[in-house]
PDB file of N, CA and C in Angstrom:
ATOM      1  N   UNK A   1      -2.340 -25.534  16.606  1.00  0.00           N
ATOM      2  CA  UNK A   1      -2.014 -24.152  16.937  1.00  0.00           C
ATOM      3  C   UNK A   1      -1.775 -23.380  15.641  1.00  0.00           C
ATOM      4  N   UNK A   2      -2.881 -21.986  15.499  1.00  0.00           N
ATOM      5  CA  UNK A   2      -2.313 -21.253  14.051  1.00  0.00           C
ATOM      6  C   UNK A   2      -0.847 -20.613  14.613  1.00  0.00           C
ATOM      7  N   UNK A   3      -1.164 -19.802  12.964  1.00  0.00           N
ATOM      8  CA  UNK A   3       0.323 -19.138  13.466  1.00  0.00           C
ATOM      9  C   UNK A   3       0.265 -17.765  14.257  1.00  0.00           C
ATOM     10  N   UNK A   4      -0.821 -16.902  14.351  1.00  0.00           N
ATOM     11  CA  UNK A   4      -1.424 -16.412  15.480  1.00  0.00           C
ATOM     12  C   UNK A   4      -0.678 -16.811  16.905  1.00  0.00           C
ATOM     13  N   UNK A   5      -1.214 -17.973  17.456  1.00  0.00           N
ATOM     14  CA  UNK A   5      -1.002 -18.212  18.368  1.00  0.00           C
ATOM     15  C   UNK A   5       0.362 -18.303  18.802  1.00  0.00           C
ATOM     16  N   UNK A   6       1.106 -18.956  17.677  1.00  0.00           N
ATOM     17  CA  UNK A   6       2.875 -18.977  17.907  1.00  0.00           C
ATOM     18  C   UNK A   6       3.334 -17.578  18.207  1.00  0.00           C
ATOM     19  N   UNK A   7       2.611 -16.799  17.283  1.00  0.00           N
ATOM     20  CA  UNK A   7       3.591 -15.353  17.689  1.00  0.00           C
ATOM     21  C   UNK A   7       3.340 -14.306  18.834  1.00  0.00           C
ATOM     22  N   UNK A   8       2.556 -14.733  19.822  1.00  0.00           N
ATOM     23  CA  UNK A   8       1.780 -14.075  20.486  1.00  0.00           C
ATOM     24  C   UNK A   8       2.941 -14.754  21.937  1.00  0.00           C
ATOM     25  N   UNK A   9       3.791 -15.947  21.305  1.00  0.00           N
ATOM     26  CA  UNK A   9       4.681 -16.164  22.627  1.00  0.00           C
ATOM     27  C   UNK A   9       5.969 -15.561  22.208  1.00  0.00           C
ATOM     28  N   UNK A  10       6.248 -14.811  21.166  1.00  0.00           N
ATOM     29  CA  UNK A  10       7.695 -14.569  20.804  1.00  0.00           C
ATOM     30  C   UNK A  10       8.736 -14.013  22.330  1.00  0.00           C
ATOM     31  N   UNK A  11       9.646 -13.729  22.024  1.00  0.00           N
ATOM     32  CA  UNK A  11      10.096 -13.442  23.131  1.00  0.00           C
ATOM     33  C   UNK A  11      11.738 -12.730  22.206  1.00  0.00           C
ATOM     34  N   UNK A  12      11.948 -11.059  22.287  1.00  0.00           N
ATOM     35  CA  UNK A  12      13.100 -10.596  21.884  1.00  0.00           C
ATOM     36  C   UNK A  12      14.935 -11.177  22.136  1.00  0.00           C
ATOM     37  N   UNK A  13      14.840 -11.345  21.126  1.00  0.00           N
ATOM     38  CA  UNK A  13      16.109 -11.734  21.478  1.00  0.00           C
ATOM     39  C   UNK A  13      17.268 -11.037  22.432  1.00  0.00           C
ATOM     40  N   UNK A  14      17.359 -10.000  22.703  1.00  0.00           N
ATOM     41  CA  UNK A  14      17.984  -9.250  23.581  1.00  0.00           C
ATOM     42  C   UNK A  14      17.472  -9.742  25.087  1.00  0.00           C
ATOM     43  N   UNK A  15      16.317 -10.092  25.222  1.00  0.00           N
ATOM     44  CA  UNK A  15      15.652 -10.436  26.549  1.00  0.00           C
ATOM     45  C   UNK A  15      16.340 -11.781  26.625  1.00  0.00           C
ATOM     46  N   UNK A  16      16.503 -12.518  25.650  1.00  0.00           N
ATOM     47  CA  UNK A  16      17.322 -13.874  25.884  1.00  0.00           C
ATOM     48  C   UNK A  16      18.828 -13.883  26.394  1.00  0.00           C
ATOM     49  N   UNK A  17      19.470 -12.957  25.537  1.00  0.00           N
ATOM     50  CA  UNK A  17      20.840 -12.704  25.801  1.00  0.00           C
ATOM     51  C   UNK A  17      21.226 -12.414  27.227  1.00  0.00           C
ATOM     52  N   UNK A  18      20.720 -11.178  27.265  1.00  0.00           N
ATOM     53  CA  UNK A  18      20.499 -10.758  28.545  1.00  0.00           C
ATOM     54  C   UNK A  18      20.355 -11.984  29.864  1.00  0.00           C
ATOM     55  N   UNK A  19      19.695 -12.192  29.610  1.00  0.00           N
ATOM     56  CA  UNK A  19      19.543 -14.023  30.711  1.00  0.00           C
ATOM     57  C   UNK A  19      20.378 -14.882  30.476  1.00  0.00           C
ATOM     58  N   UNK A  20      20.677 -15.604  29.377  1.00  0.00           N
ATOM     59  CA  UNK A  20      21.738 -16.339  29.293  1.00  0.00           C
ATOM     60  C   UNK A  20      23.045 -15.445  29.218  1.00  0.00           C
ATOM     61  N   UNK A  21      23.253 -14.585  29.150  1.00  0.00           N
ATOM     62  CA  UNK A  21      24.688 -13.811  29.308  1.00  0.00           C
ATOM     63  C   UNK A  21      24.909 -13.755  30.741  1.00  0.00           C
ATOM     64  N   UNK A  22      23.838 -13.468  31.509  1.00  0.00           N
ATOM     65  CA  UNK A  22      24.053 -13.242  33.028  1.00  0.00           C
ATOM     66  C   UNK A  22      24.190 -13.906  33.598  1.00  0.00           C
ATOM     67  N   UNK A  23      24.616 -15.318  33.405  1.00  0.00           N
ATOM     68  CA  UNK A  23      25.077 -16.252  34.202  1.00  0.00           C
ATOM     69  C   UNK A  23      26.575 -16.455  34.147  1.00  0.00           C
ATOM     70  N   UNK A  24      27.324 -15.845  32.696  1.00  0.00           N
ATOM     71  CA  UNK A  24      28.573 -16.139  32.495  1.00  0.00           C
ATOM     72  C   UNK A  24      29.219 -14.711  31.904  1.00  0.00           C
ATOM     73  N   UNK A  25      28.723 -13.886  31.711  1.00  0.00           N
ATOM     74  CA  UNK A  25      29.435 -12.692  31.365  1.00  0.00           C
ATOM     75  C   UNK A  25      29.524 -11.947  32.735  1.00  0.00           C
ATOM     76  N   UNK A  26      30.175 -10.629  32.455  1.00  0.00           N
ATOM     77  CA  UNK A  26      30.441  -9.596  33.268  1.00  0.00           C
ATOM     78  C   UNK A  26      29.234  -8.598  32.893  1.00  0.00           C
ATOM     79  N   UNK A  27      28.765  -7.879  34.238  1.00  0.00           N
ATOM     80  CA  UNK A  27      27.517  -7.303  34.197  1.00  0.00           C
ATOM     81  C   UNK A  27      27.382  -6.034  33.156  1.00  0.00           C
ATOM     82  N   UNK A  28      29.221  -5.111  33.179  1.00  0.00           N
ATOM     83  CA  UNK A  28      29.322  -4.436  31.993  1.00  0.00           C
ATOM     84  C   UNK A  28      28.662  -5.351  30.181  1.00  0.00           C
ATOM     85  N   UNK A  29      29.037  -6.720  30.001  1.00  0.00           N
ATOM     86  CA  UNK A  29      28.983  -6.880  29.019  1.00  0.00           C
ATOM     87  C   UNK A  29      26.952  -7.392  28.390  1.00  0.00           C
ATOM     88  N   UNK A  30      27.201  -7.521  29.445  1.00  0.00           N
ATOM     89  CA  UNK A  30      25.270  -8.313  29.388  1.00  0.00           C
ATOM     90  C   UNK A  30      24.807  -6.692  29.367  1.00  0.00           C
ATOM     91  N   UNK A  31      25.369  -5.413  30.163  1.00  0.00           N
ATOM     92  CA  UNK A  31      24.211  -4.796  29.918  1.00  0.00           C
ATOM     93  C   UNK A  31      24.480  -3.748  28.514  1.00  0.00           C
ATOM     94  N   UNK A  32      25.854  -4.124  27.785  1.00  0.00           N
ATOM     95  CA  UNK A  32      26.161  -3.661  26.208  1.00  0.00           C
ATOM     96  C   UNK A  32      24.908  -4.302  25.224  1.00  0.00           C
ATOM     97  N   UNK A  33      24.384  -5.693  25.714  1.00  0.00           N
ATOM     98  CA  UNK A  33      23.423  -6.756  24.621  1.00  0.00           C
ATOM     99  C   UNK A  33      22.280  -5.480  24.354  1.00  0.00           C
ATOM    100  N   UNK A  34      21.929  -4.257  24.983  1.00  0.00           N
ATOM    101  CA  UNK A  34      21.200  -3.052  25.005  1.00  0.00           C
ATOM    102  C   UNK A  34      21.152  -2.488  23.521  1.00  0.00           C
ATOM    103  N   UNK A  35      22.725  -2.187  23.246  1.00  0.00           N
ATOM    104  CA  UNK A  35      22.852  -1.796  22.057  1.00  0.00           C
ATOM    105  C   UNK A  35      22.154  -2.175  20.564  1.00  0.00           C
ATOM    106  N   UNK A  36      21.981  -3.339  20.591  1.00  0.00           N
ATOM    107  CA  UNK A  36      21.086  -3.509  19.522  1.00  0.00           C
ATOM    108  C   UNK A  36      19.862  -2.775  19.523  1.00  0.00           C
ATOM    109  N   UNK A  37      19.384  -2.488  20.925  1.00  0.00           N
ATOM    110  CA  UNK A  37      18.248  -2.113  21.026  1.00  0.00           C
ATOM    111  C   UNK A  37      17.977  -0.149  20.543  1.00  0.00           C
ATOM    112  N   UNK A  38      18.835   0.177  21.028  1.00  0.00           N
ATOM    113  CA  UNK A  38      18.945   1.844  21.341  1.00  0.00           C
ATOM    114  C   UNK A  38      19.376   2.012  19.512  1.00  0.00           C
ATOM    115  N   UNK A  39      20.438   1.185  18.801  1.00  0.00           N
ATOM    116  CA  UNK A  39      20.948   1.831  18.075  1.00  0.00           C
ATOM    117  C   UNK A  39      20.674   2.640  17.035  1.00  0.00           C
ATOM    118  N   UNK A  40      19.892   2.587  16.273  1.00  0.00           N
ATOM    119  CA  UNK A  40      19.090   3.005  15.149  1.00  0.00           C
ATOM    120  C   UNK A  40      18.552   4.365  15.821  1.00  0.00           C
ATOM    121  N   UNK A  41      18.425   4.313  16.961  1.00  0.00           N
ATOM    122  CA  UNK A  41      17.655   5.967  17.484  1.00  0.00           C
ATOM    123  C   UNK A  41      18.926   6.829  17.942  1.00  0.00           C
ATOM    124  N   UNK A  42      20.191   6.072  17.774  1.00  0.00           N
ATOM    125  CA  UNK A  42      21.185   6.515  18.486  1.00  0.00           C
ATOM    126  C   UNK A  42      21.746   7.298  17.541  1.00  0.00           C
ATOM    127  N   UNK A  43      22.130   6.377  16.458  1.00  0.00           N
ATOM    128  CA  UNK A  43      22.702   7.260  14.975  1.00  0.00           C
ATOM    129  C   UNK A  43      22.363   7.919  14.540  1.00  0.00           C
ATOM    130  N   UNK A  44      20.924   7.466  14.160  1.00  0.00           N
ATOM    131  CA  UNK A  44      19.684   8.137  13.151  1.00  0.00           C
ATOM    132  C   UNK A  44      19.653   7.420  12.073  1.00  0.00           C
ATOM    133  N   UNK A  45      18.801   7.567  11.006  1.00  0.00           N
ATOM    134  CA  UNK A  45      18.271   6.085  10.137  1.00  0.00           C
ATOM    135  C   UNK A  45      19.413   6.093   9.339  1.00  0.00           C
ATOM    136  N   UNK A  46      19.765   7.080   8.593  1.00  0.00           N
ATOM    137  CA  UNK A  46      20.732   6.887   7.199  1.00  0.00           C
ATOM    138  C   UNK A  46      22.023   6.215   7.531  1.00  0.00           C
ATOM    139  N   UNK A  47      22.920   6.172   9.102  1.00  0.00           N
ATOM    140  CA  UNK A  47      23.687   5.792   9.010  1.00  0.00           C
ATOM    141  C   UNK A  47      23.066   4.485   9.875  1.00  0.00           C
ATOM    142  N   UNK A  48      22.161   3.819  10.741  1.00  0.00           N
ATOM    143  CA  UNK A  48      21.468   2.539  10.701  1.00  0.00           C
ATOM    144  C   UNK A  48      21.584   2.193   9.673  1.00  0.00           C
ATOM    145  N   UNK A  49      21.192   2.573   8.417  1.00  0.00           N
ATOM    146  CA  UNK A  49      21.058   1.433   6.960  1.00  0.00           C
ATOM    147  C   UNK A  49      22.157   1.432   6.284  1.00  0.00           C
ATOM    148  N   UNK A  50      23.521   1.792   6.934  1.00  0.00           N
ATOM    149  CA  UNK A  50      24.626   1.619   6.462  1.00  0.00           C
ATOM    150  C   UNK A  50      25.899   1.104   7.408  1.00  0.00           C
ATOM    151  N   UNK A  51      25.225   0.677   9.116  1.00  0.00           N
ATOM    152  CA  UNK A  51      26.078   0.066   9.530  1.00  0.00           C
ATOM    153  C   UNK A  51      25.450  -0.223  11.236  1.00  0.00           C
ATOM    154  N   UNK A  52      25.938  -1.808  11.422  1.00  0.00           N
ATOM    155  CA  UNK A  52      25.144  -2.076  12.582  1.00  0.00           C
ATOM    156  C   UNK A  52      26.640  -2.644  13.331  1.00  0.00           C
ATOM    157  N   UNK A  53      25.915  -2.410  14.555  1.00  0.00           N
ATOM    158  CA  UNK A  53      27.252  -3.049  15.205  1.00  0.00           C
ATOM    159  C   UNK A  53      27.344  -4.367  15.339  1.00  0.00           C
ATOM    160  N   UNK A  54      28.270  -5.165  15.982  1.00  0.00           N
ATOM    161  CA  UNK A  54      28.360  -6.563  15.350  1.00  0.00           C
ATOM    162  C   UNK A  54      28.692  -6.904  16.655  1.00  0.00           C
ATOM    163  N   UNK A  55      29.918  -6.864  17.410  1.00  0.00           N
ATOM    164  CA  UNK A  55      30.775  -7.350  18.531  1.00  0.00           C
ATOM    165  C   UNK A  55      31.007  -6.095  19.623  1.00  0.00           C
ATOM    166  N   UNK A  56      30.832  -6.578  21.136  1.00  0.00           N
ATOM    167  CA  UNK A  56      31.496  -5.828  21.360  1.00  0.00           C
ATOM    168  C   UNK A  56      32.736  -6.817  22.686  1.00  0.00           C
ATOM    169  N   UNK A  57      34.048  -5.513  23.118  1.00  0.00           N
ATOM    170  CA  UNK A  57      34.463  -6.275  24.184  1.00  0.00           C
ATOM    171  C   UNK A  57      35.645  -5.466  24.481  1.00  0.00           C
ATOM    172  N   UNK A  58      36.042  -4.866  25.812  1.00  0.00           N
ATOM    173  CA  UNK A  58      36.904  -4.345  26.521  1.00  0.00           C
ATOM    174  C   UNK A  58      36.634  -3.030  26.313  1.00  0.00           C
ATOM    175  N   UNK A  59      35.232  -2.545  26.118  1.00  0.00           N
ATOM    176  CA  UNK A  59      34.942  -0.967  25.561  1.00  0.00           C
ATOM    177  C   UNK A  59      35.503  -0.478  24.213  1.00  0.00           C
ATOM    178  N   UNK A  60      35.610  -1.678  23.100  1.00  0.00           N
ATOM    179  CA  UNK A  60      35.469  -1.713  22.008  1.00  0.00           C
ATOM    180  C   UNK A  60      34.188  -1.867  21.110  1.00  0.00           C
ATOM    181  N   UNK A  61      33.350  -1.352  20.556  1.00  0.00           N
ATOM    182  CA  UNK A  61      32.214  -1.780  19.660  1.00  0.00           C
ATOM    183  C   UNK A  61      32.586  -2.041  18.555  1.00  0.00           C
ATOM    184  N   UNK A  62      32.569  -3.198  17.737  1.00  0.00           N
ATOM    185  CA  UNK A  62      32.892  -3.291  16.418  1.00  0.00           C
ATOM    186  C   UNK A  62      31.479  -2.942  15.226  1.00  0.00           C
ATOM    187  N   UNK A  63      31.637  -2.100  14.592  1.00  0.00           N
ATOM    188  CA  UNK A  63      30.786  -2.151  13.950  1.00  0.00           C
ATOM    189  C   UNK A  63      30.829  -2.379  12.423  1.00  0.00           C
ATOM    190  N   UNK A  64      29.850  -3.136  11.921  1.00  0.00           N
ATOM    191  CA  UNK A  64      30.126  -3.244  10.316  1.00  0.00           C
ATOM    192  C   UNK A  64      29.061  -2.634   9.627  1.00  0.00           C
ATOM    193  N   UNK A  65      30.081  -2.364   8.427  1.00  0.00           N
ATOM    194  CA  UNK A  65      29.479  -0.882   7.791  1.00  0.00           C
ATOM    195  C   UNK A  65      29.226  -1.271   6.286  1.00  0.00           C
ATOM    196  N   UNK A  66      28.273  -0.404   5.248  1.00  0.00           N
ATOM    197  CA  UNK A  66      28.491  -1.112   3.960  1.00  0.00           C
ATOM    198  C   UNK A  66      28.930  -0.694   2.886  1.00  0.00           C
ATOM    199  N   UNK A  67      30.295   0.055   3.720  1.00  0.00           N
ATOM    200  CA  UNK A  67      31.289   0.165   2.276  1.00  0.00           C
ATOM    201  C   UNK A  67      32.476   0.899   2.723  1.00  0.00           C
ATOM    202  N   UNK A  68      33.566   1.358   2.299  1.00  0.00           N
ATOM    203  CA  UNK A  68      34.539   2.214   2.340  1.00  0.00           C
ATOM    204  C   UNK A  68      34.395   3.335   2.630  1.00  0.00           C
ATOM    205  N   UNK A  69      33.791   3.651   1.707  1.00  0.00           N
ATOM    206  CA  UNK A  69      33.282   5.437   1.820  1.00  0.00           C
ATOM    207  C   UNK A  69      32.338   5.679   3.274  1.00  0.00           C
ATOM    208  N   UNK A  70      31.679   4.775   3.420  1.00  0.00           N
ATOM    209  CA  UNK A  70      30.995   4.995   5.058  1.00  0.00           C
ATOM    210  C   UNK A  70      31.568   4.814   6.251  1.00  0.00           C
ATOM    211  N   UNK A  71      32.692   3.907   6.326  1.00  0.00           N
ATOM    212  CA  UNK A  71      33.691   4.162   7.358  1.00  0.00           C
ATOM    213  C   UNK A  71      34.879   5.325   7.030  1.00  0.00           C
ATOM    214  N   UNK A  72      34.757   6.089   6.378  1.00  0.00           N
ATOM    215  CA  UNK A  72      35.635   7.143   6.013  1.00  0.00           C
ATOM    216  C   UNK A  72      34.867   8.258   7.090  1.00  0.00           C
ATOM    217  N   UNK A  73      33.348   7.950   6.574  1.00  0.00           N
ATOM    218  CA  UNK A  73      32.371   8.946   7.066  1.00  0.00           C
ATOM    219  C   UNK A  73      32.110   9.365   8.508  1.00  0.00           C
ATOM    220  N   UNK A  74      31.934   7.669   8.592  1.00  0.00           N
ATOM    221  CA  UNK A  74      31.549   7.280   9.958  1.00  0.00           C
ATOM    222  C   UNK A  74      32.862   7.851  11.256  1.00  0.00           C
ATOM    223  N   UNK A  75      34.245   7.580  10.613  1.00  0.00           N
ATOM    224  CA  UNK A  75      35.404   8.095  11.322  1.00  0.00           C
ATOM    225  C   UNK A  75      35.232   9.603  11.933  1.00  0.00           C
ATOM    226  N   UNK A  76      34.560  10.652  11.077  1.00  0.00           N
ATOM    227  CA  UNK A  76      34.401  11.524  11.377  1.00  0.00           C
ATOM    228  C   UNK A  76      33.554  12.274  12.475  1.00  0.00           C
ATOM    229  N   UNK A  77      32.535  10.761  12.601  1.00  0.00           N
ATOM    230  CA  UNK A  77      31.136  11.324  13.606  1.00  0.00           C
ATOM    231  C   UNK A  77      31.809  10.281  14.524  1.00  0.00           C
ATOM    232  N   UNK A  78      32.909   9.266  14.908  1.00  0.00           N
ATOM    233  CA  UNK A  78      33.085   8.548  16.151  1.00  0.00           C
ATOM    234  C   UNK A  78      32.688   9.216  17.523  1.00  0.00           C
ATOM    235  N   UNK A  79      33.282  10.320  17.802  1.00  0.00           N
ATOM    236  CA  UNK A  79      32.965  10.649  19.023  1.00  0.00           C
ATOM    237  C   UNK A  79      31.626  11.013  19.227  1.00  0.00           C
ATOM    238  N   UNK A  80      31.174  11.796  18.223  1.00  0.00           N
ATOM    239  CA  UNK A  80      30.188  11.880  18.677  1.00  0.00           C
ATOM    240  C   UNK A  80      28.938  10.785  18.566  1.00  0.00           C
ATOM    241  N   UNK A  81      29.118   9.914  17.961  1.00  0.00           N
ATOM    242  CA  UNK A  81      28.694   8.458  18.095  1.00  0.00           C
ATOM    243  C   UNK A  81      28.654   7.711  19.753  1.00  0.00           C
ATOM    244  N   UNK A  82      29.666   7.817  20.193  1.00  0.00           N
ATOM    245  CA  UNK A  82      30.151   7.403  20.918  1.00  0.00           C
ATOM    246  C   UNK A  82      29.736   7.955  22.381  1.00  0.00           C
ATOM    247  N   UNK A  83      29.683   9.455  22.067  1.00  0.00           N
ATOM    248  CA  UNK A  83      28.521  10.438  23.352  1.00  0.00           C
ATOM    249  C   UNK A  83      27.717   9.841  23.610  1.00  0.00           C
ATOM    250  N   UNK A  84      26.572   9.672  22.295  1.00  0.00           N
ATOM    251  CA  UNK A  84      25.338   9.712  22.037  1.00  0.00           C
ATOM    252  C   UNK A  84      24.696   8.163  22.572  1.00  0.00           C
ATOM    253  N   UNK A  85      25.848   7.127  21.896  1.00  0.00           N
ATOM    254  CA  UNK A  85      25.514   5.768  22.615  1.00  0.00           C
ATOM    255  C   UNK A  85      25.328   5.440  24.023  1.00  0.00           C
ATOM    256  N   UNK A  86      26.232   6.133  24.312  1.00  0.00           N
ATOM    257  CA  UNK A  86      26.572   5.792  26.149  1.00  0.00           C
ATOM    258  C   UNK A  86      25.291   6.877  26.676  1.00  0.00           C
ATOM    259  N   UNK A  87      24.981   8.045  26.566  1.00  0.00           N
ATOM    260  CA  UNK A  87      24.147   8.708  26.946  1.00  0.00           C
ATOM    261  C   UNK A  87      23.046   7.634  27.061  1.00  0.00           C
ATOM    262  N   UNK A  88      22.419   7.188  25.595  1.00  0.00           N
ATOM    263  CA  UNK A  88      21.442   6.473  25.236  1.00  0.00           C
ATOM    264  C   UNK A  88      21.740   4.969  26.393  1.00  0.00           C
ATOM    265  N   UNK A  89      22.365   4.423  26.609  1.00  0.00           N
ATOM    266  CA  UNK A  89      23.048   3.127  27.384  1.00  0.00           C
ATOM    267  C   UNK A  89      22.533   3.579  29.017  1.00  0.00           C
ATOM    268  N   UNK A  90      22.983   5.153  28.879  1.00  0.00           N
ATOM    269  CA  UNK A  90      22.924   5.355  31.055  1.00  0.00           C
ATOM    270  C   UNK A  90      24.402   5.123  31.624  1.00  0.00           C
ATOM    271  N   UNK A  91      25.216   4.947  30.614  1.00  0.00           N
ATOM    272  CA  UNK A  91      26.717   4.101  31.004  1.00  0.00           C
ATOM    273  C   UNK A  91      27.861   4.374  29.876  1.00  0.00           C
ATOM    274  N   UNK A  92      29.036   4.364  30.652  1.00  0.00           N
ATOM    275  CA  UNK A  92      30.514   4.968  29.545  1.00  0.00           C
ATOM    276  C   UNK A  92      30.665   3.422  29.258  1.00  0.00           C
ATOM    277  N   UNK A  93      30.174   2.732  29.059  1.00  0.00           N
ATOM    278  CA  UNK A  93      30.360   1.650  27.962  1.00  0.00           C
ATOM    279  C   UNK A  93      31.862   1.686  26.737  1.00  0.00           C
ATOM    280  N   UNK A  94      30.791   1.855  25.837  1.00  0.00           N
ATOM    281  CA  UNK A  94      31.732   2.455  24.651  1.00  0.00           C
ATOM    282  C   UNK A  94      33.293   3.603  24.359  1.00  0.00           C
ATOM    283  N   UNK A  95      34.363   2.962  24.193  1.00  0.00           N
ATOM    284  CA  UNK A  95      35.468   3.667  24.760  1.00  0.00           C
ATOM    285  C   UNK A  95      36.001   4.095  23.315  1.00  0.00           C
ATOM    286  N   UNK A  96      35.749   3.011  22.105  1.00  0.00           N
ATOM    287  CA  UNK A  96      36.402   3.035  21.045  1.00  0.00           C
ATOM    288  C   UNK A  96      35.225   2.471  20.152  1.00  0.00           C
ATOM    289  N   UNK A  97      35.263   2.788  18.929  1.00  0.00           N
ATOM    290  CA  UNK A  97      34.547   2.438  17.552  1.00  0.00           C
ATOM    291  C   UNK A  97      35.446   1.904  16.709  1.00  0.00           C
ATOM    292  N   UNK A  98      35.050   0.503  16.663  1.00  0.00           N
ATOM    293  CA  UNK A  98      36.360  -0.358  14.764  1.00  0.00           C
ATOM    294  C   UNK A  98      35.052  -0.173  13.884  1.00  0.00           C
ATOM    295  N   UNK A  99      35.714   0.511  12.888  1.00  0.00           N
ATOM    296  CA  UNK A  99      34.806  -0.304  11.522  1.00  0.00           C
ATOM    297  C   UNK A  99      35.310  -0.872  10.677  1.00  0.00           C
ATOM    298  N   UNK A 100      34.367  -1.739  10.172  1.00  0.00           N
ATOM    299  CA  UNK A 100      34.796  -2.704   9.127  1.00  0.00           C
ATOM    300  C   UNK A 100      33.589  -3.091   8.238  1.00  0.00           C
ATOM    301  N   UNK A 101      34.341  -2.835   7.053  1.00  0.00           N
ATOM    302  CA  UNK A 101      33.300  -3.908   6.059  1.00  0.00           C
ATOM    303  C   UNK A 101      32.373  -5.372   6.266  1.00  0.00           C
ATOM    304  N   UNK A 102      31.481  -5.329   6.343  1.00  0.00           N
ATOM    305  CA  UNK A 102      30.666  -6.408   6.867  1.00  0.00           C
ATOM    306  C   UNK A 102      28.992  -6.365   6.170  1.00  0.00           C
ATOM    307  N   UNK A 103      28.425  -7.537   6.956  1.00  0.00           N
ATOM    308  CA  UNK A 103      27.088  -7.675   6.486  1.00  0.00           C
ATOM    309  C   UNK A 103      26.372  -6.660   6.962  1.00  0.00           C
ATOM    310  N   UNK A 104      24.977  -5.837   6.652  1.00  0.00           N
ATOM    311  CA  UNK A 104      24.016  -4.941   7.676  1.00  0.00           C
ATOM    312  C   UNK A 104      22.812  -5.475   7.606  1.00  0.00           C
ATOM    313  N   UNK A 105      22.602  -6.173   8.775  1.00  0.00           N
ATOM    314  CA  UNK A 105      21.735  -7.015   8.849  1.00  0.00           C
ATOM    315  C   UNK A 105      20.498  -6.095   9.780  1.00  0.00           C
ATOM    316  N   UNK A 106      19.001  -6.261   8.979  1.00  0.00           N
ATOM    317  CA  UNK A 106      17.839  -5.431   9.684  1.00  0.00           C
ATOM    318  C   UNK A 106      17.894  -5.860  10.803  1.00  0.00           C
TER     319      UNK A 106
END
């Protein structure tokens, strides 16, 4: 088998979560695994390449950011972060935003 052929079965990781979450999570939390998906169109790029979310749980999103000065920033746009996600979601999900210094992984 080339490698062609391997990638032609990939399968998104969110589509995984989603299935294995739904056997043991709460239907609020399997349908948050979304967020990875929406986010980058949610923020807009400049603050995507400076902070992804990481965790979420009890209508908390944790997100990690890559530096001080961007959670200073980021504090300022929470709510409206926070509109824009849940709009994007279909659902009041998101109740609160943590940030924290962390990895930002593509």
């Amino acid at each position: 088998m080339d490698k062609k052929d391997k990638n032609s079965k990939l399968i998104h990781i969110s589509d995984i979560l989603i299935s294995a979450l739904g056997k043991y999570r709460p239907a609020m939390d399997t349908k948050m695994t979304r967020i990875w998906d929406i986010w980058d169109g949610a923020v807009g790029k400049p603050i995507a390449m400076n902070a992804k979310p990481e965790s979420f749980k009890d209508g908390i999103l944790i997100v990690n950011v890559s530096s001080s000065a961007w959670i200073h920033q980021l504090k300022f746009l929470e709510k409206e972060m926070i509109l824009t996600i849940n709009r994007q979601l279909d659902d009041q999900l998101v109740k609160q935003l943590r940030f924290k210094i962390g990895k930002i992984l593509s």
